[in-house]
Protein backbone atom coordinates (compact mmCIF):
# COMPACT_ATOMS: atom_id res chain seq x y z
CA UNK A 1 -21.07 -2.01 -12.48
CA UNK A 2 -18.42 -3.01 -9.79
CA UNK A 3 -16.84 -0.87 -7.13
CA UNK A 4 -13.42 -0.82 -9.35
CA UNK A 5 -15.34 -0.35 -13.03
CA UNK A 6 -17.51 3.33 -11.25
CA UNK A 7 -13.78 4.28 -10.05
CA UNK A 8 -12.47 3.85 -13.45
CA UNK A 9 -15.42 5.69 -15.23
CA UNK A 10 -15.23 8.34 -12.56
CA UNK A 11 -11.16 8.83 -12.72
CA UNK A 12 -11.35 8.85 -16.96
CA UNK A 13 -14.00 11.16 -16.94
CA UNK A 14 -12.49 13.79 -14.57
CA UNK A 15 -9.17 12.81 -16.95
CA UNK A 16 -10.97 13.94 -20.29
CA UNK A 17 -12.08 17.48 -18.38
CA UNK A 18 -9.08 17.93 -17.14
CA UNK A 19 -7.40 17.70 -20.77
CA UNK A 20 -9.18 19.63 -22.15
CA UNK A 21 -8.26 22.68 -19.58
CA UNK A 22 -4.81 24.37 -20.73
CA UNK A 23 -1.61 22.88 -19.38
CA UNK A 24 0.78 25.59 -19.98
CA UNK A 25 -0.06 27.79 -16.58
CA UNK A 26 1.23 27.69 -13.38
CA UNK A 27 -0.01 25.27 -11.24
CA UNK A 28 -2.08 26.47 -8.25
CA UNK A 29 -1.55 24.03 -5.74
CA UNK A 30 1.58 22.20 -6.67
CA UNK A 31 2.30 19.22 -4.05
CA UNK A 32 4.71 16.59 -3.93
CA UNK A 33 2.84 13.40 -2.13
CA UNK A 34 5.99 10.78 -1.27
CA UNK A 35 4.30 7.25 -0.11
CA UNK A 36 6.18 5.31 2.23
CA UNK A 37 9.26 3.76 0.90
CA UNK A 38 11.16 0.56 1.93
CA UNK A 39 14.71 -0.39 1.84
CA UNK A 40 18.27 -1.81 3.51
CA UNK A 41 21.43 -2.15 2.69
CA UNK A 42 20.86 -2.86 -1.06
CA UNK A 43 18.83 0.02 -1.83
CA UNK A 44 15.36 1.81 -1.37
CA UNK A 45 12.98 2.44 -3.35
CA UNK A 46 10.91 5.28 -2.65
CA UNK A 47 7.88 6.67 -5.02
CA UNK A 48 5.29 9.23 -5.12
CA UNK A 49 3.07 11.73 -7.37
CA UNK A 50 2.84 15.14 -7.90
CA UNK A 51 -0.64 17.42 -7.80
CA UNK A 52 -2.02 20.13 -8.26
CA UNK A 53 -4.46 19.84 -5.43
CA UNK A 54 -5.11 20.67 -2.29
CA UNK A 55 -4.31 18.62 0.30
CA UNK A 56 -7.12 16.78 1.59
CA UNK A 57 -8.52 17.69 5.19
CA UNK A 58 -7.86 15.06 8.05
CA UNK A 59 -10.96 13.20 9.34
CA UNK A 60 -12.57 14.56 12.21
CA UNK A 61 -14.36 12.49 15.13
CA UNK A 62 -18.22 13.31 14.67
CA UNK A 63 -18.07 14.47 11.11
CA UNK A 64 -21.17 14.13 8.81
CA UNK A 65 -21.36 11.68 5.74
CA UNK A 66 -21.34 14.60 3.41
CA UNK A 67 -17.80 15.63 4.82
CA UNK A 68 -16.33 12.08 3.93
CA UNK A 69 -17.79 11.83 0.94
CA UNK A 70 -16.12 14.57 -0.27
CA UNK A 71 -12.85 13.67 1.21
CA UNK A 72 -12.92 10.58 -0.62
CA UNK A 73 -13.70 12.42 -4.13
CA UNK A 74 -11.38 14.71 -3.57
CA UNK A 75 -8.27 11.96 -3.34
CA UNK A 76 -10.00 10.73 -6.93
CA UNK A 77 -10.39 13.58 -8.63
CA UNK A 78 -6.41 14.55 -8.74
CA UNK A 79 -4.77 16.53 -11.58
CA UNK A 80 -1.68 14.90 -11.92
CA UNK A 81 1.03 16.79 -13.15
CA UNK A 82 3.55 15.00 -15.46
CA UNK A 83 6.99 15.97 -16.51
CA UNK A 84 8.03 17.50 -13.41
CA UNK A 85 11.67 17.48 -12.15
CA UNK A 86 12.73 16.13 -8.75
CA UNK A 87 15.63 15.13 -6.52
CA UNK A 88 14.85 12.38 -3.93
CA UNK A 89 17.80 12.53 -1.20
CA UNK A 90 17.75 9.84 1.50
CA UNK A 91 21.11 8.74 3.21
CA UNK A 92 23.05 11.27 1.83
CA UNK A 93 22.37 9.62 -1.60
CA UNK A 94 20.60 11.49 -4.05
CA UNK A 95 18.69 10.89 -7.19
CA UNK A 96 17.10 12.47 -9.96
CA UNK A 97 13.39 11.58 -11.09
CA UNK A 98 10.43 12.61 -13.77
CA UNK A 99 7.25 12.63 -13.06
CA UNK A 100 5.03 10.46 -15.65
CA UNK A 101 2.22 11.10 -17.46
CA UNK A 102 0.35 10.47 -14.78
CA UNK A 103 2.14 12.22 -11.91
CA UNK A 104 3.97 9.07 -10.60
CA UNK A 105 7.60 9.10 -9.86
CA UNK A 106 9.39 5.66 -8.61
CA UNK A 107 13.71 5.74 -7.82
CA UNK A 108 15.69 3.35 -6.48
CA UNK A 109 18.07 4.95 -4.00
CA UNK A 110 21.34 2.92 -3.66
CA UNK A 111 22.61 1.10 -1.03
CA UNK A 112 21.20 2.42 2.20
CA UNK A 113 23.80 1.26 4.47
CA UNK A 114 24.46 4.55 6.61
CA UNK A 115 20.98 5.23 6.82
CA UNK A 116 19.20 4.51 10.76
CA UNK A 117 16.23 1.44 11.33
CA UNK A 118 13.54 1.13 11.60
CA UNK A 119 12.94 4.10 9.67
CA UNK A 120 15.23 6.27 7.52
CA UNK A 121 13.83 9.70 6.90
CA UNK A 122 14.66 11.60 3.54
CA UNK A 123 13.25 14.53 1.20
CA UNK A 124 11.75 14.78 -2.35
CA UNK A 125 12.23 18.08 -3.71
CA UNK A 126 11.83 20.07 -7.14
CA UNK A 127 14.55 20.26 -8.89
CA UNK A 128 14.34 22.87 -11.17
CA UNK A 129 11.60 25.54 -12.40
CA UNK A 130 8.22 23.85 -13.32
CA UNK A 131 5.65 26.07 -15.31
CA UNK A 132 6.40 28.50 -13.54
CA UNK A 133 6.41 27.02 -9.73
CA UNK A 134 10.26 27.40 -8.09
CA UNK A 135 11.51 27.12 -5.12
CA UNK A 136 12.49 23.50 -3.75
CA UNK A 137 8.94 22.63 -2.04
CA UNK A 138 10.53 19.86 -0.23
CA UNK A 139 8.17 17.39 1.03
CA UNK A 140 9.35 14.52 3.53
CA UNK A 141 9.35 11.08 2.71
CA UNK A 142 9.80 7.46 5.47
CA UNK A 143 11.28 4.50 4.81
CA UNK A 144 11.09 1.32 6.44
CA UNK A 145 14.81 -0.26 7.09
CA UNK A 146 14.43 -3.18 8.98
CA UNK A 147 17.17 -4.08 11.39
CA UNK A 148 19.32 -6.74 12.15
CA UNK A 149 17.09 -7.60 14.84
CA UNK A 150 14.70 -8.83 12.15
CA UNK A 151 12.92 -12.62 12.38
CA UNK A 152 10.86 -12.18 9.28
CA UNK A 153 8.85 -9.72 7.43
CA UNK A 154 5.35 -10.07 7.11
CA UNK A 155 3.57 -9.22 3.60
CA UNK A 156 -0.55 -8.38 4.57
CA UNK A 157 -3.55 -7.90 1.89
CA UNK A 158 -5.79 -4.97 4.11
CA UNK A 159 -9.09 -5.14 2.02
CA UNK A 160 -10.91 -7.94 3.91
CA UNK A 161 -7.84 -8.77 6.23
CA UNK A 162 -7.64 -6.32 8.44
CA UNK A 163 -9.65 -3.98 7.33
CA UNK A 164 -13.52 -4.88 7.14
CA UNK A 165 -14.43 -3.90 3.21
CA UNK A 166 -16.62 -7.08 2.25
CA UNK A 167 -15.12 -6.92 -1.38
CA UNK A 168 -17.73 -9.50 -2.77
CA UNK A 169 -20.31 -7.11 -1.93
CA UNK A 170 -20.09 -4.26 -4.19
CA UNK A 171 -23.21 -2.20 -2.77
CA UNK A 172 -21.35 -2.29 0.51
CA UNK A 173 -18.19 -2.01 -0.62
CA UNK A 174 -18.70 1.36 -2.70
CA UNK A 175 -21.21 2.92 0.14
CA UNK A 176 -18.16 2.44 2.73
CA UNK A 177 -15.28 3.46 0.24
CA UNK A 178 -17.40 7.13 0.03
CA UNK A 179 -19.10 7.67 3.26
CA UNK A 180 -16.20 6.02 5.79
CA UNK A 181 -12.79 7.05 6.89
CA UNK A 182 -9.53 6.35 8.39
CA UNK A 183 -11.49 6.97 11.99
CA UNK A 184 -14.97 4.70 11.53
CA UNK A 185 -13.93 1.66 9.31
CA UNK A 186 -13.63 -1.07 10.99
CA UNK A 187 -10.49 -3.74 11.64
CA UNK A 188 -11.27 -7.69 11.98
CA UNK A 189 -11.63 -8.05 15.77
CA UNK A 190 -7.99 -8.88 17.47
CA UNK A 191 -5.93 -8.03 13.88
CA UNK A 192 -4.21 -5.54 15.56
CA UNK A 193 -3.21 -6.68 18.60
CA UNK A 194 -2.16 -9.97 16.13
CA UNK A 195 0.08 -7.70 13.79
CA UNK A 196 1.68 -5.97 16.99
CA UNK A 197 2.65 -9.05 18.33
CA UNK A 198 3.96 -10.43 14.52
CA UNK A 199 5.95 -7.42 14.69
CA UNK A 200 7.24 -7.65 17.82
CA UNK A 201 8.69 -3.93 17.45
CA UNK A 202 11.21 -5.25 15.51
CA UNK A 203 9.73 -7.30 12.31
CA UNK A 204 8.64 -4.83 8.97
CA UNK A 205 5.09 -5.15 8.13
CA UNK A 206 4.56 -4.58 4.06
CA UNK A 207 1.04 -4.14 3.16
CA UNK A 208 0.25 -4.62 -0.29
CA UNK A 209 -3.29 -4.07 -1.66
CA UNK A 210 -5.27 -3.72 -5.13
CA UNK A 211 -6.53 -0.56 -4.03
CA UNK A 212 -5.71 3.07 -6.18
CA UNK A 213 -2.84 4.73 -4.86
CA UNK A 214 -5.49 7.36 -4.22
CA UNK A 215 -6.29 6.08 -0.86
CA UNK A 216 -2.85 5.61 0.45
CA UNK A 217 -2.97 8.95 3.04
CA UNK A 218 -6.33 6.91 4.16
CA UNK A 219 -5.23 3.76 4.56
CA UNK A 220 -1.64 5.08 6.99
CA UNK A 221 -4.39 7.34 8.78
CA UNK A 222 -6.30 4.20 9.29
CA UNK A 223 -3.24 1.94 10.74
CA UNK A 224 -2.06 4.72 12.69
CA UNK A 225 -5.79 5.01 14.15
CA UNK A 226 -6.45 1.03 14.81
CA UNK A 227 -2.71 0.91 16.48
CA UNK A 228 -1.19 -1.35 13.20
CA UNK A 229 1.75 -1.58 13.09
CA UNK A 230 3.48 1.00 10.52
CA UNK A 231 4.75 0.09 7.26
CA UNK A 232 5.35 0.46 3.79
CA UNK A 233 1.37 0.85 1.95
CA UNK A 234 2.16 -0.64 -2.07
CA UNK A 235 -0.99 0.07 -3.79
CA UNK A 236 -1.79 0.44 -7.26
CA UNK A 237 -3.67 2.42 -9.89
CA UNK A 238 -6.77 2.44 -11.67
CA UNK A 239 -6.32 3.08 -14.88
CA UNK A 240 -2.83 5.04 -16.25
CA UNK A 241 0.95 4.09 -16.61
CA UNK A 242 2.89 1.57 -15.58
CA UNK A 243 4.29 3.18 -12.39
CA UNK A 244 1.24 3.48 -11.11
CA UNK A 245 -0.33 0.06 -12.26
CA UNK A 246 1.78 -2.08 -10.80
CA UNK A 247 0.86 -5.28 -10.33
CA UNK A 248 0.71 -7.32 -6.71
CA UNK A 249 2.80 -10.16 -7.66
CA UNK A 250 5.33 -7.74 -8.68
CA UNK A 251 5.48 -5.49 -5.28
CA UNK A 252 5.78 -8.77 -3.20
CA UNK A 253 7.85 -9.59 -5.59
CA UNK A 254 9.71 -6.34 -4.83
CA UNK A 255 9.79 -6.59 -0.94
CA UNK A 256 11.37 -10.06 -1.21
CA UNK A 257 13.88 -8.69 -3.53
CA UNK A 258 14.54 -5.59 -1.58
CA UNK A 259 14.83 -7.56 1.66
CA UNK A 260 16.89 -10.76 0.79
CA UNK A 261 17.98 -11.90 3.98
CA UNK A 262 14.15 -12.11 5.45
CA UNK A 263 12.05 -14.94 5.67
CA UNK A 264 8.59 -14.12 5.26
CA UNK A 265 4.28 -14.65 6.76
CA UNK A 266 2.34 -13.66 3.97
CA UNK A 267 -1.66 -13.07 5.33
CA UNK A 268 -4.46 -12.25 2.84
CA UNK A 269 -8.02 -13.34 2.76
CA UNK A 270 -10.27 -15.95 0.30
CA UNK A 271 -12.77 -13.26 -1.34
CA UNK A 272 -10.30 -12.50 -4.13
CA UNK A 273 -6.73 -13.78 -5.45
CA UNK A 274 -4.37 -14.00 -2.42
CA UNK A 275 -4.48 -16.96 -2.21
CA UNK A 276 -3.83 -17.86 -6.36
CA UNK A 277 -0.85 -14.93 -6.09
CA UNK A 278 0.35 -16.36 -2.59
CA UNK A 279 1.00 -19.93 -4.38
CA UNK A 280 2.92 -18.30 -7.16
CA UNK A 281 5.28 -16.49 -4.36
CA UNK A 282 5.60 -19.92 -2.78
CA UNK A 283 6.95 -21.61 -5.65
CA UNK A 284 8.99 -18.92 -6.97
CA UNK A 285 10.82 -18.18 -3.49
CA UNK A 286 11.78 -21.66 -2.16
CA UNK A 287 12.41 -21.56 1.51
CA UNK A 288 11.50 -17.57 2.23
CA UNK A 289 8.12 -18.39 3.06
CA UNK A 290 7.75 -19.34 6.76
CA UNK A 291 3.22 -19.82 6.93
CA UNK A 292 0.38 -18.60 5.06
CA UNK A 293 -2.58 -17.12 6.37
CA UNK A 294 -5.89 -16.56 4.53
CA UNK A 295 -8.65 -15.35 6.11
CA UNK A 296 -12.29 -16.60 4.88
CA UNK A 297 -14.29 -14.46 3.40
CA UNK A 298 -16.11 -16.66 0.77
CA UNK A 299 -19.86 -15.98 0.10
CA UNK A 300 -19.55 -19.55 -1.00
CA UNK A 301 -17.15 -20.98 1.18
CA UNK A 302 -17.54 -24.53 -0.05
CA UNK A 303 -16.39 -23.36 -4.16
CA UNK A 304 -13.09 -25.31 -3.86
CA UNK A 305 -10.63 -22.37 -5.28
CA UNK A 306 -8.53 -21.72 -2.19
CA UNK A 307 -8.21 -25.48 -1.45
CA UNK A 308 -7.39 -25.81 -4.82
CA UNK A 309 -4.35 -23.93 -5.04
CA UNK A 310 -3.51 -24.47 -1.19
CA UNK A 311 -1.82 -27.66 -2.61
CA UNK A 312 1.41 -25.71 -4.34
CA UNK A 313 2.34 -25.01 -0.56
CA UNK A 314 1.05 -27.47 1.78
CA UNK A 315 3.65 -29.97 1.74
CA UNK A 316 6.52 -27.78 2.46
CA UNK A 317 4.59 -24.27 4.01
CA UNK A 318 2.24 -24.52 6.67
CA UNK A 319 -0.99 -23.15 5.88
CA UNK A 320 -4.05 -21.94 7.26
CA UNK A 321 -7.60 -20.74 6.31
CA UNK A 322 -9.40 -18.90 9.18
CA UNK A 323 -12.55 -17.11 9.84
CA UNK A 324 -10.97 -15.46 12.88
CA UNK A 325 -8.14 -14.16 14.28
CA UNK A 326 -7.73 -16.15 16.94
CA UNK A 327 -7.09 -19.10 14.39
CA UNK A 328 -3.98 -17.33 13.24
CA UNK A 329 -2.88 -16.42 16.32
CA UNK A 330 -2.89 -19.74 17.68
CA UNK A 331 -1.41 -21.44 15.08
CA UNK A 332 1.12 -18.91 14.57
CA UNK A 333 2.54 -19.09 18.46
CA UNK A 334 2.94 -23.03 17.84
CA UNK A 335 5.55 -22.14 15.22
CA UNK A 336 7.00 -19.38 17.50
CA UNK A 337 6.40 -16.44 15.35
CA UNK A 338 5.28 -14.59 18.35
């Protein structure tokens, strides 16, 4: 069984227990969880879930592995509360929201013009009794606005690109997924300092990843720990609705359409399907996509898939497949992205 199909198994089982417990009380710990939204002049979109849970303790330097482990179960084993009624306010726009079936809530926000860069700073609230929970309990909520400062965005993969997960071993994989956190996993040597100087203080960084939406607080704790730069996390689901199952072709697919006037460095890594999804955002965005980066990962690097599809952009994108940073880095200072 792979790392994803034990997450699955674990999630639906918790899913059936927590069916079968009565729905009509009040909910304990109710808690609006916002992730980081994105947006400009045309609109944000901002989304979220709602809990009943705890929140999760921060990661502590020196901590045993039994104290991670159950940090990480605890951001699996989530009782999601659907139905609920919010108001999402950001730039003196407001909108009203439902939680799903599964907890999730997604709004776009309209046009975001009188809101500050780089980050616009707003509130999700309840807006109206819930089983029995009032009060507003409003919880805040970022948003990246680039500025007109802006040279390009840049759209990273984290699993195996910056952050050291080795995917294609599933042993590992699962045994650092449960007994790490946001304080011991490790980056790629010099990612960084590379995605600082992308960034340039000035350039949004979007990461978009196939992992569960559950380890989003992990993931920002890790960034903000390994001195990444900040930026929208757009993860996805397990198992569940379509809010939260997103798929990645569809949130790069968002960023570009959220972000019109940017050009774009998309940077993923060999061990999965960047590099298959990358070529379908080449193609479908003519011009918007400035260099491609894969790092390789390959247990096999001599299988043929990445150079395989590496021909949709080569004639008109630069691109590159690296085992190290310093690859990238190079090659991306002799376009003049840094």
């Amino acid at each position: 069984m792979n790392a994803q199909r034990l997450l699955v198994s674990l999630e639906r089982a918790w899913d059936g227990a927590r069916l079968r417990r009565r729905r009509s009380g009040t909910p304990a710990h109710f808690r609006i969880e916002p992730y980081i939204g994105h947006g400009g002049p045309a609109g944000a979109v901002v989304r979220g879930r709602v809990l009943d849970n705890p929140m999760a303790s921060e990661a502590v330097d020196g901590e045993g592995v039994g104290d991670a482990v159950r940090r990480t179960m605890r951001h699996f084993l989530t009782d999601e509360l659907p139905g609920v009624p919010l108001l999402v306010t950001l730039g003196g726009a407001s909108v009203e929201a439902v939680t799903d079936a599964d907890g999730y809530f997604l709004v776009r926000v309209p046009s975001t013009e009188a809101v500050p860069s780089p980050w616009a700073r707003g509130t999700v609230e309840l807006r109206e009794e819930y089983r029995g929970v009032t009060g507003r309990h409003p919880a805040p909520v970022e948003v990246r606005v680039p500025s007109a400062d802006a040279r390009f965005g840049i759209v990273s993969d984290v699993d195996d690109t910056i952050l050291q997960t080795g995917v294609q071993r599933v042993g590992r994989m699962i045994l650092q997924t449960f007994t790490g956190s946001s304080l011991t996993r490790t980056p790629f040597p010099g990612a960084a300092a590379l995605y600082r100087d992308l960034a340039a203080g000035v350039n949004p960084v979007f990461y978009v990843s196939s992992s569960p939406w559950n380890l989003h607080s992990f993931l920002v704790g890790f960034l903000r720990h390994r001195g990444f730069p900040l930026g929208p996390v757009l993860l996805r689901d397990l198992l569940g609705t379509w809010r939260g199952r997103e798929q990645k072709h569809d949130r790069i697919r968002e960023v570009l359409d959220l972000h019109p006037d940017l050009s774009f460095v998309l940077i993923g890594d060999s061990g999965e399907h960047d590099p298959e999804i990358y070529a379908d955002i080449v193609r479908e965005h003519p011009g918007r996509v400035l260099a491609v980066y894969i790092r390789e990962v390959r247990l096999d690097p001599g299988d043929g898939r990445v150079e395989k599809v590496a021909d949709a952009w080569a004639a008109d994108v630069p691109f590159v497949l690296a085992a190290d940073t310093d690859a990238v880095r190079r090659h991306a200072r002799g376009l003049g992205l840094l």
